[in-house]
Protein backbone atom coordinates (compact mmCIF):
# COMPACT_ATOMS: atom_id res chain seq x y z
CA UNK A 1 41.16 20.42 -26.70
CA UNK A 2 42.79 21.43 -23.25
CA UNK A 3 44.49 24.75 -23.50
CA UNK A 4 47.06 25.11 -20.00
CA UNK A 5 48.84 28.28 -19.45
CA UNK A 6 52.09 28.57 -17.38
CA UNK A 7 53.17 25.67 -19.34
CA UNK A 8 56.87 25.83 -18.68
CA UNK A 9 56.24 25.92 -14.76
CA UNK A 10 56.51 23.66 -11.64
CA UNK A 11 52.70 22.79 -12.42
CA UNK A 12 52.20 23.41 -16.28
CA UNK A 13 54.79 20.43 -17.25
CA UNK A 14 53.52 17.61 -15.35
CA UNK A 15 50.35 18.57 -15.52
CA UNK A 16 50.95 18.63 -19.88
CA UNK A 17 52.68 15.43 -19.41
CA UNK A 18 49.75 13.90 -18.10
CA UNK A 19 46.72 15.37 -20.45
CA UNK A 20 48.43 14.41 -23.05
CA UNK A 21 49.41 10.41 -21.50
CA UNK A 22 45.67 10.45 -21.04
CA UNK A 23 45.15 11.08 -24.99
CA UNK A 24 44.15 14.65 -24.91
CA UNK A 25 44.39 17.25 -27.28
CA UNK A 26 46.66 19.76 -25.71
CA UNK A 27 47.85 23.48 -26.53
CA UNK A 28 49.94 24.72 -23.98
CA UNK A 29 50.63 28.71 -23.80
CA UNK A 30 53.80 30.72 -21.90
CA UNK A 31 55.13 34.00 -23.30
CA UNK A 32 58.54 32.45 -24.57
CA UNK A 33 58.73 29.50 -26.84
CA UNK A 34 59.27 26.04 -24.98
CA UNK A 35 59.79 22.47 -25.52
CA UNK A 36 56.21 20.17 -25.08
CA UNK A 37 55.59 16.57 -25.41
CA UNK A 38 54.91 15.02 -28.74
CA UNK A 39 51.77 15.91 -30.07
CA UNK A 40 51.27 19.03 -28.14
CA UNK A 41 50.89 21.86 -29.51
CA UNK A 42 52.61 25.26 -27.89
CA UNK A 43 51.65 29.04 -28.79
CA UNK A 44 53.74 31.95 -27.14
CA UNK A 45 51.00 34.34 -25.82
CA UNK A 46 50.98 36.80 -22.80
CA UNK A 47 48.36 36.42 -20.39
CA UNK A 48 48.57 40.26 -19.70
CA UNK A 49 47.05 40.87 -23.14
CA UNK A 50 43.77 38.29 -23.61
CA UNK A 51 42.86 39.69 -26.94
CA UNK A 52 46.31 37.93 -27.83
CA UNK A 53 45.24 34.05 -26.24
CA UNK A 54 42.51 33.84 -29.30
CA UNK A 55 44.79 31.55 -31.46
CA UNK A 56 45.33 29.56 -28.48
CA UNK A 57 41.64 29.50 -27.33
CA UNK A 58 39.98 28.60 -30.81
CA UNK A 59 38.88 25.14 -30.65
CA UNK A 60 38.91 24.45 -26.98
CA UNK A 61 36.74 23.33 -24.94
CA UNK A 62 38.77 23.53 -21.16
CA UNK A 63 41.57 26.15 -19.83
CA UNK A 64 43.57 25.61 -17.00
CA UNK A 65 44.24 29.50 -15.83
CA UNK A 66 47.62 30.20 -13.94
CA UNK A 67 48.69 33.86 -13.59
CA UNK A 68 51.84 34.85 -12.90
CA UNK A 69 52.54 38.00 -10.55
CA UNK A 70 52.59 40.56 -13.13
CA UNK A 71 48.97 39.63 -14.02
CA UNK A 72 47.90 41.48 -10.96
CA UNK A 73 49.96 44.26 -11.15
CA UNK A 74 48.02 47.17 -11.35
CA UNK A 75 46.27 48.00 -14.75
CA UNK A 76 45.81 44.15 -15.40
CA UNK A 77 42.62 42.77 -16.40
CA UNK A 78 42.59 38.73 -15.43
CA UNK A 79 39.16 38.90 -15.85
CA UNK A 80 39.45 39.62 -19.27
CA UNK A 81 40.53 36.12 -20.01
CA UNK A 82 37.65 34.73 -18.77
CA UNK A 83 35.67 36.35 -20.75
CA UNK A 84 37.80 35.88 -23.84
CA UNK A 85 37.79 32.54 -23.34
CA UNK A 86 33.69 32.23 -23.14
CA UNK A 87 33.73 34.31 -26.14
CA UNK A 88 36.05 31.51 -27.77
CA UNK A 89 33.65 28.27 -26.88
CA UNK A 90 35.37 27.41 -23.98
CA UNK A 91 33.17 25.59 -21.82
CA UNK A 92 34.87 24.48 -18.41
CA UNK A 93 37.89 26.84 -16.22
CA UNK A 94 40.08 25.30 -13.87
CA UNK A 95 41.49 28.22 -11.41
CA UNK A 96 44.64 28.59 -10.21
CA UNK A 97 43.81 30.65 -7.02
CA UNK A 98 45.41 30.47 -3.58
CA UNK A 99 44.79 29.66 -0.07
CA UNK A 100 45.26 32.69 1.19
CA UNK A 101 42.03 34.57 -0.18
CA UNK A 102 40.45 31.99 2.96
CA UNK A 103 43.20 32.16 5.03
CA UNK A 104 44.66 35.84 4.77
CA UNK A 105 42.03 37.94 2.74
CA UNK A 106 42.96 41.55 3.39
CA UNK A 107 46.17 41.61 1.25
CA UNK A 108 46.09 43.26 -2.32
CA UNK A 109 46.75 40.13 -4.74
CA UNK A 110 44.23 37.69 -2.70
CA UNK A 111 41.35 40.53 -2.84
CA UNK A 112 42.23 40.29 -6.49
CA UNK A 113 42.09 37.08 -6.86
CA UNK A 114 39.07 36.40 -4.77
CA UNK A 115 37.14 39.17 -7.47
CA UNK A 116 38.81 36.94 -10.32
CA UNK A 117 37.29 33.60 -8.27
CA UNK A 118 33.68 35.75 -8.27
CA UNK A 119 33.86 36.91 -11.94
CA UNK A 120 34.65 33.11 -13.13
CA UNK A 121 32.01 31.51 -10.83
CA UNK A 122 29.59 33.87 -12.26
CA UNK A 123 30.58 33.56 -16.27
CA UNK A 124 28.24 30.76 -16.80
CA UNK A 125 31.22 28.34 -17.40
CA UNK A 126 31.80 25.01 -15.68
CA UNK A 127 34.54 26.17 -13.15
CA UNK A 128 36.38 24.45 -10.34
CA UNK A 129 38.64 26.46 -8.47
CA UNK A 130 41.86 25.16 -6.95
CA UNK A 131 43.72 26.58 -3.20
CA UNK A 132 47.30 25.66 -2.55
CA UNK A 133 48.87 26.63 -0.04
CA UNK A 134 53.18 27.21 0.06
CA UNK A 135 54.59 24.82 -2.65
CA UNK A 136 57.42 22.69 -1.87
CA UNK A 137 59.32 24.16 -4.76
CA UNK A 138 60.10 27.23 -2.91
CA UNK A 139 62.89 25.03 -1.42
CA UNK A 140 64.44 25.77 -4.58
CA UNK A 141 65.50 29.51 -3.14
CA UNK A 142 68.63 27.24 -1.91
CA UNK A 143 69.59 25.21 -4.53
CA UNK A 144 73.07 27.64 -5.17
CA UNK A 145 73.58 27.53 -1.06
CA UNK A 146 73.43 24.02 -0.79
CA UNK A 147 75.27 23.27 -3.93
CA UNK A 148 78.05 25.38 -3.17
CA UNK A 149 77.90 25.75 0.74
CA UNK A 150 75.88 22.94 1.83
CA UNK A 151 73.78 25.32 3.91
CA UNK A 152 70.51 26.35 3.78
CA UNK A 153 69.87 29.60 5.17
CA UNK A 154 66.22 31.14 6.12
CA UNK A 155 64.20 32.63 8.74
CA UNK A 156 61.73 30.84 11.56
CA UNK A 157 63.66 27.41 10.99
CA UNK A 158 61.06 25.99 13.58
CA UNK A 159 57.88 27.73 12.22
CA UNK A 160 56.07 25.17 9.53
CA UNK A 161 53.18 24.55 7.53
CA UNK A 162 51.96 21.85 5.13
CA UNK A 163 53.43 22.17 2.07
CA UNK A 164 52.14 21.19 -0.76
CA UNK A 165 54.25 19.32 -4.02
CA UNK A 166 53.15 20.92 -7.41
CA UNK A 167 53.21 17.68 -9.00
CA UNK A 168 49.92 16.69 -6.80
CA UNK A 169 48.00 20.28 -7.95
CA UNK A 170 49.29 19.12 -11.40
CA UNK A 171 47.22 15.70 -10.76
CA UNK A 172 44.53 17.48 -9.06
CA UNK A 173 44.13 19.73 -11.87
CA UNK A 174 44.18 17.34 -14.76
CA UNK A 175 41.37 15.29 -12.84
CA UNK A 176 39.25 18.48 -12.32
CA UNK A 177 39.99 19.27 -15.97
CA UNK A 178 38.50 15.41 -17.25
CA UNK A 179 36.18 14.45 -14.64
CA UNK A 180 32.89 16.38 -15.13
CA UNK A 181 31.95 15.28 -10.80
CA UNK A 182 34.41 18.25 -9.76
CA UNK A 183 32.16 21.08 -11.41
CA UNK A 184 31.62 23.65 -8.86
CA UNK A 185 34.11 22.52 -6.87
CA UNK A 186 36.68 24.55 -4.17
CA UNK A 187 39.80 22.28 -3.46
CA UNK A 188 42.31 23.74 -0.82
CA UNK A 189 45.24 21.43 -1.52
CA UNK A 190 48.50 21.16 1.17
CA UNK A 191 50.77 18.39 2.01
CA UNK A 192 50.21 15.68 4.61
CA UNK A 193 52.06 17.49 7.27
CA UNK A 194 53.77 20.43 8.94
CA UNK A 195 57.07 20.40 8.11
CA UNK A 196 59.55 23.38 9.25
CA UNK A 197 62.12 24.69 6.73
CA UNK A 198 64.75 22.42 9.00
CA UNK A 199 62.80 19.80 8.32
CA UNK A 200 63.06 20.56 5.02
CA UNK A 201 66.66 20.77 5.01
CA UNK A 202 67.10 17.76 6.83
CA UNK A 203 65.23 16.06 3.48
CA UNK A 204 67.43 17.48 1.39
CA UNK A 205 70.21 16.17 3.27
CA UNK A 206 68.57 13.00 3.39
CA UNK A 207 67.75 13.08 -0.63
CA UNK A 208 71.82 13.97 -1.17
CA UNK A 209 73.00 11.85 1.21
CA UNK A 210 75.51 14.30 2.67
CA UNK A 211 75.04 16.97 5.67
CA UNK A 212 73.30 19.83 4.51
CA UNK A 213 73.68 23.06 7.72
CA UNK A 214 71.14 25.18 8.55
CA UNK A 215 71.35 28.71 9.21
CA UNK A 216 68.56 30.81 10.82
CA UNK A 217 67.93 33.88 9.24
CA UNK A 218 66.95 37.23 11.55
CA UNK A 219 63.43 38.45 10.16
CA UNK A 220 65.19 41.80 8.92
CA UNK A 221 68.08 39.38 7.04
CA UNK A 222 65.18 37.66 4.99
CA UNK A 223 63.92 40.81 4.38
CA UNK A 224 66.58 42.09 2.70
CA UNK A 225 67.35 39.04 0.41
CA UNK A 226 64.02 39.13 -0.53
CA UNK A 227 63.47 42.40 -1.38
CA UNK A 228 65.98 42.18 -4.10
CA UNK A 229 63.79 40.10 -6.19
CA UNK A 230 60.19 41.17 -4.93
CA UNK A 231 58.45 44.59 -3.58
CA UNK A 232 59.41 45.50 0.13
CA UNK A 233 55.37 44.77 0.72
CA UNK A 234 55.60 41.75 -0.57
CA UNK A 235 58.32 40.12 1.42
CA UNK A 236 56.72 41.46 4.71
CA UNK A 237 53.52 39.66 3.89
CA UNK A 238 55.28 36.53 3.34
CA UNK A 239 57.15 36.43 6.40
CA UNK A 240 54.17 37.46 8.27
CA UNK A 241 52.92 33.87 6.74
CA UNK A 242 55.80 31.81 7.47
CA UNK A 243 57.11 33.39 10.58
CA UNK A 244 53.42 33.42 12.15
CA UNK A 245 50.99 31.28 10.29
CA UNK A 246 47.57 31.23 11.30
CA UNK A 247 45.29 27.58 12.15
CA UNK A 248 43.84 27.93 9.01
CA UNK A 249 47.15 28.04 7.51
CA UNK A 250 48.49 25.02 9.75
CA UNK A 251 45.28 23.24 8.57
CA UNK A 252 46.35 20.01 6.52
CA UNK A 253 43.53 19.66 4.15
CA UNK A 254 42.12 16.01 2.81
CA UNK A 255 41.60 17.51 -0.81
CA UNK A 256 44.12 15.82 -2.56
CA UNK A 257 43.11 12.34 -1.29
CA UNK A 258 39.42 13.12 -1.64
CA UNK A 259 39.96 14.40 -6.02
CA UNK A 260 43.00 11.57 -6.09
CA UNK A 261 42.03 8.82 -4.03
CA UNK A 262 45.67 8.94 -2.49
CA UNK A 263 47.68 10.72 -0.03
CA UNK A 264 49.32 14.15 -0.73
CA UNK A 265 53.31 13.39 -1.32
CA UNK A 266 55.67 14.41 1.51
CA UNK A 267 57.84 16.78 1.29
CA UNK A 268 60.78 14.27 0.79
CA UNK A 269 59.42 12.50 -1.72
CA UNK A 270 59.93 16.19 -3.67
CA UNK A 271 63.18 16.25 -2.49
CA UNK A 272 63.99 13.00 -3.60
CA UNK A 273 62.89 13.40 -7.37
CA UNK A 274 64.35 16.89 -7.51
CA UNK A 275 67.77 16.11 -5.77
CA UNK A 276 69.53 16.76 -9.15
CA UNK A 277 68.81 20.93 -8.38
CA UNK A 278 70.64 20.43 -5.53
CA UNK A 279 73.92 18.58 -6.03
């Protein structure tokens, strides 16, 4: 059995959809109930608290870990679940880490999850730890503008980097999660190109079919919108990414061709599937 937390996200349903199109036993876990496929099974646990994953961990022999933000807050214990899981049989970890504890490994959550990369590669599991960089579903910050205004508004509209669709991590994590050859591996996974977030509105427009405007933010007007929904810190750190990203960070990586044996999906191909968000 394949146990896959964050099962209601971007990268937990496709990547549900296909362990279980591949015949695999699947339990997926999220702290609120959820719809699944047919003939998955789905437990409402909280990553925060691992002694509480143990119904969802007996019986399996693979996890695929995603942590959301308030994992790392402080007084969390990711490791913990690591652990738990060993103690439970589990025998192989896929990683949901990021790109930034290479690219950017000074701020708070990527030292943490660099320690939580350490503790799993030393637990004596099979491990394979996965890198994205900025997912194309952040576009998704814009869905009300451009339904209601047609507009997308945001900061550097020139400044890009290769972002990456979360349907290809999905894929790149269920063939790390059946494919014993990726033990031990590190994948950094982007998209096949820079794209800017004009070019990103110009896909949209393109996946509507109508003009969608963009709007340049000032640094200190992104900062504020952010800051509503995420600490001041936070939102700094992220627009020091996006307004001034590094070669590393520009870096398009062959990862997903070299686990898939095809090309990363453009960012319009995202747009295209998820046009519905945006109408």
């Amino acid at each position: 059995m394949i146990v896959v937390t964050g099962a209601t996200g971007n990268i937990g349903r496709p990547l549900t959809q296909a362990l279980a199109e591949a015949g695999q036993e699947v339990t997926t876990v999220s702290r609120h109930a959820a719809a699944v496929p047919d003939g998955v099974r789905h437990v409402v646990a909280d990553l925060a608290d691992p002694a509480g994953l143990k119904p969802a961990l007996a019986g399996a022999k693979s996890l695929f870990l995603l942590l959301s933000g308030d994992v790392h807050a402080p007084g969390a214990h990711p490791a913990d679940i690591i652990r738990e899981a060993h103690a439970s049989g589990v025998r192989r970890v896929v990683l949901l880490s990021t790109l930034g504890v290479v690219t950017r490994p000074s701020g708070q959550t990527r030292i943490a999850m660099r320690a939580l990369e350490d503790t799993l590669r030393e637990s004596g599991l099979a491990w394979v730890i996965l890198r994205p960089g900025g997912f194309a579903s952040n576009a998704l910050w814009w869905a009300e503008s451009v339904r209601t205004h047609r507009t997308v508004a945001a900061p550097f509209g020139d400044v890009g980097v290769p972002v990456v669709d979360p349907a290809d991590i999905a894929a790149v994590a269920a063939a790390c999660l059946l494919d014993d050859r990726h033990t031990g591996g590190i994948y950094e996974l982007t998209g096949p190109e820079v794209i800017t977030p004009r070019g990103q509105a110009e896909a949209i427009a393109a996946a509507l079919g109508s003009p969608v405007r963009f709007h340049e933010l000032t640094r200190g007007e992104a900062r504020a919108a952010m800051a509503r929904s995420m600490p001041a810190e936070l939102a700094d750190d992220t627009l020091d990414i996006i307004g001034s990203p590094n070669p590393a960070e520009l870096r398009v990586s062959p990862d997903v061709r070299q686990v898939l044996g095809r090309p990363a999906r453009p960012f319009a191909d995202w747009a295209a599937r998820n046009v519905a968000a945006f109408r």
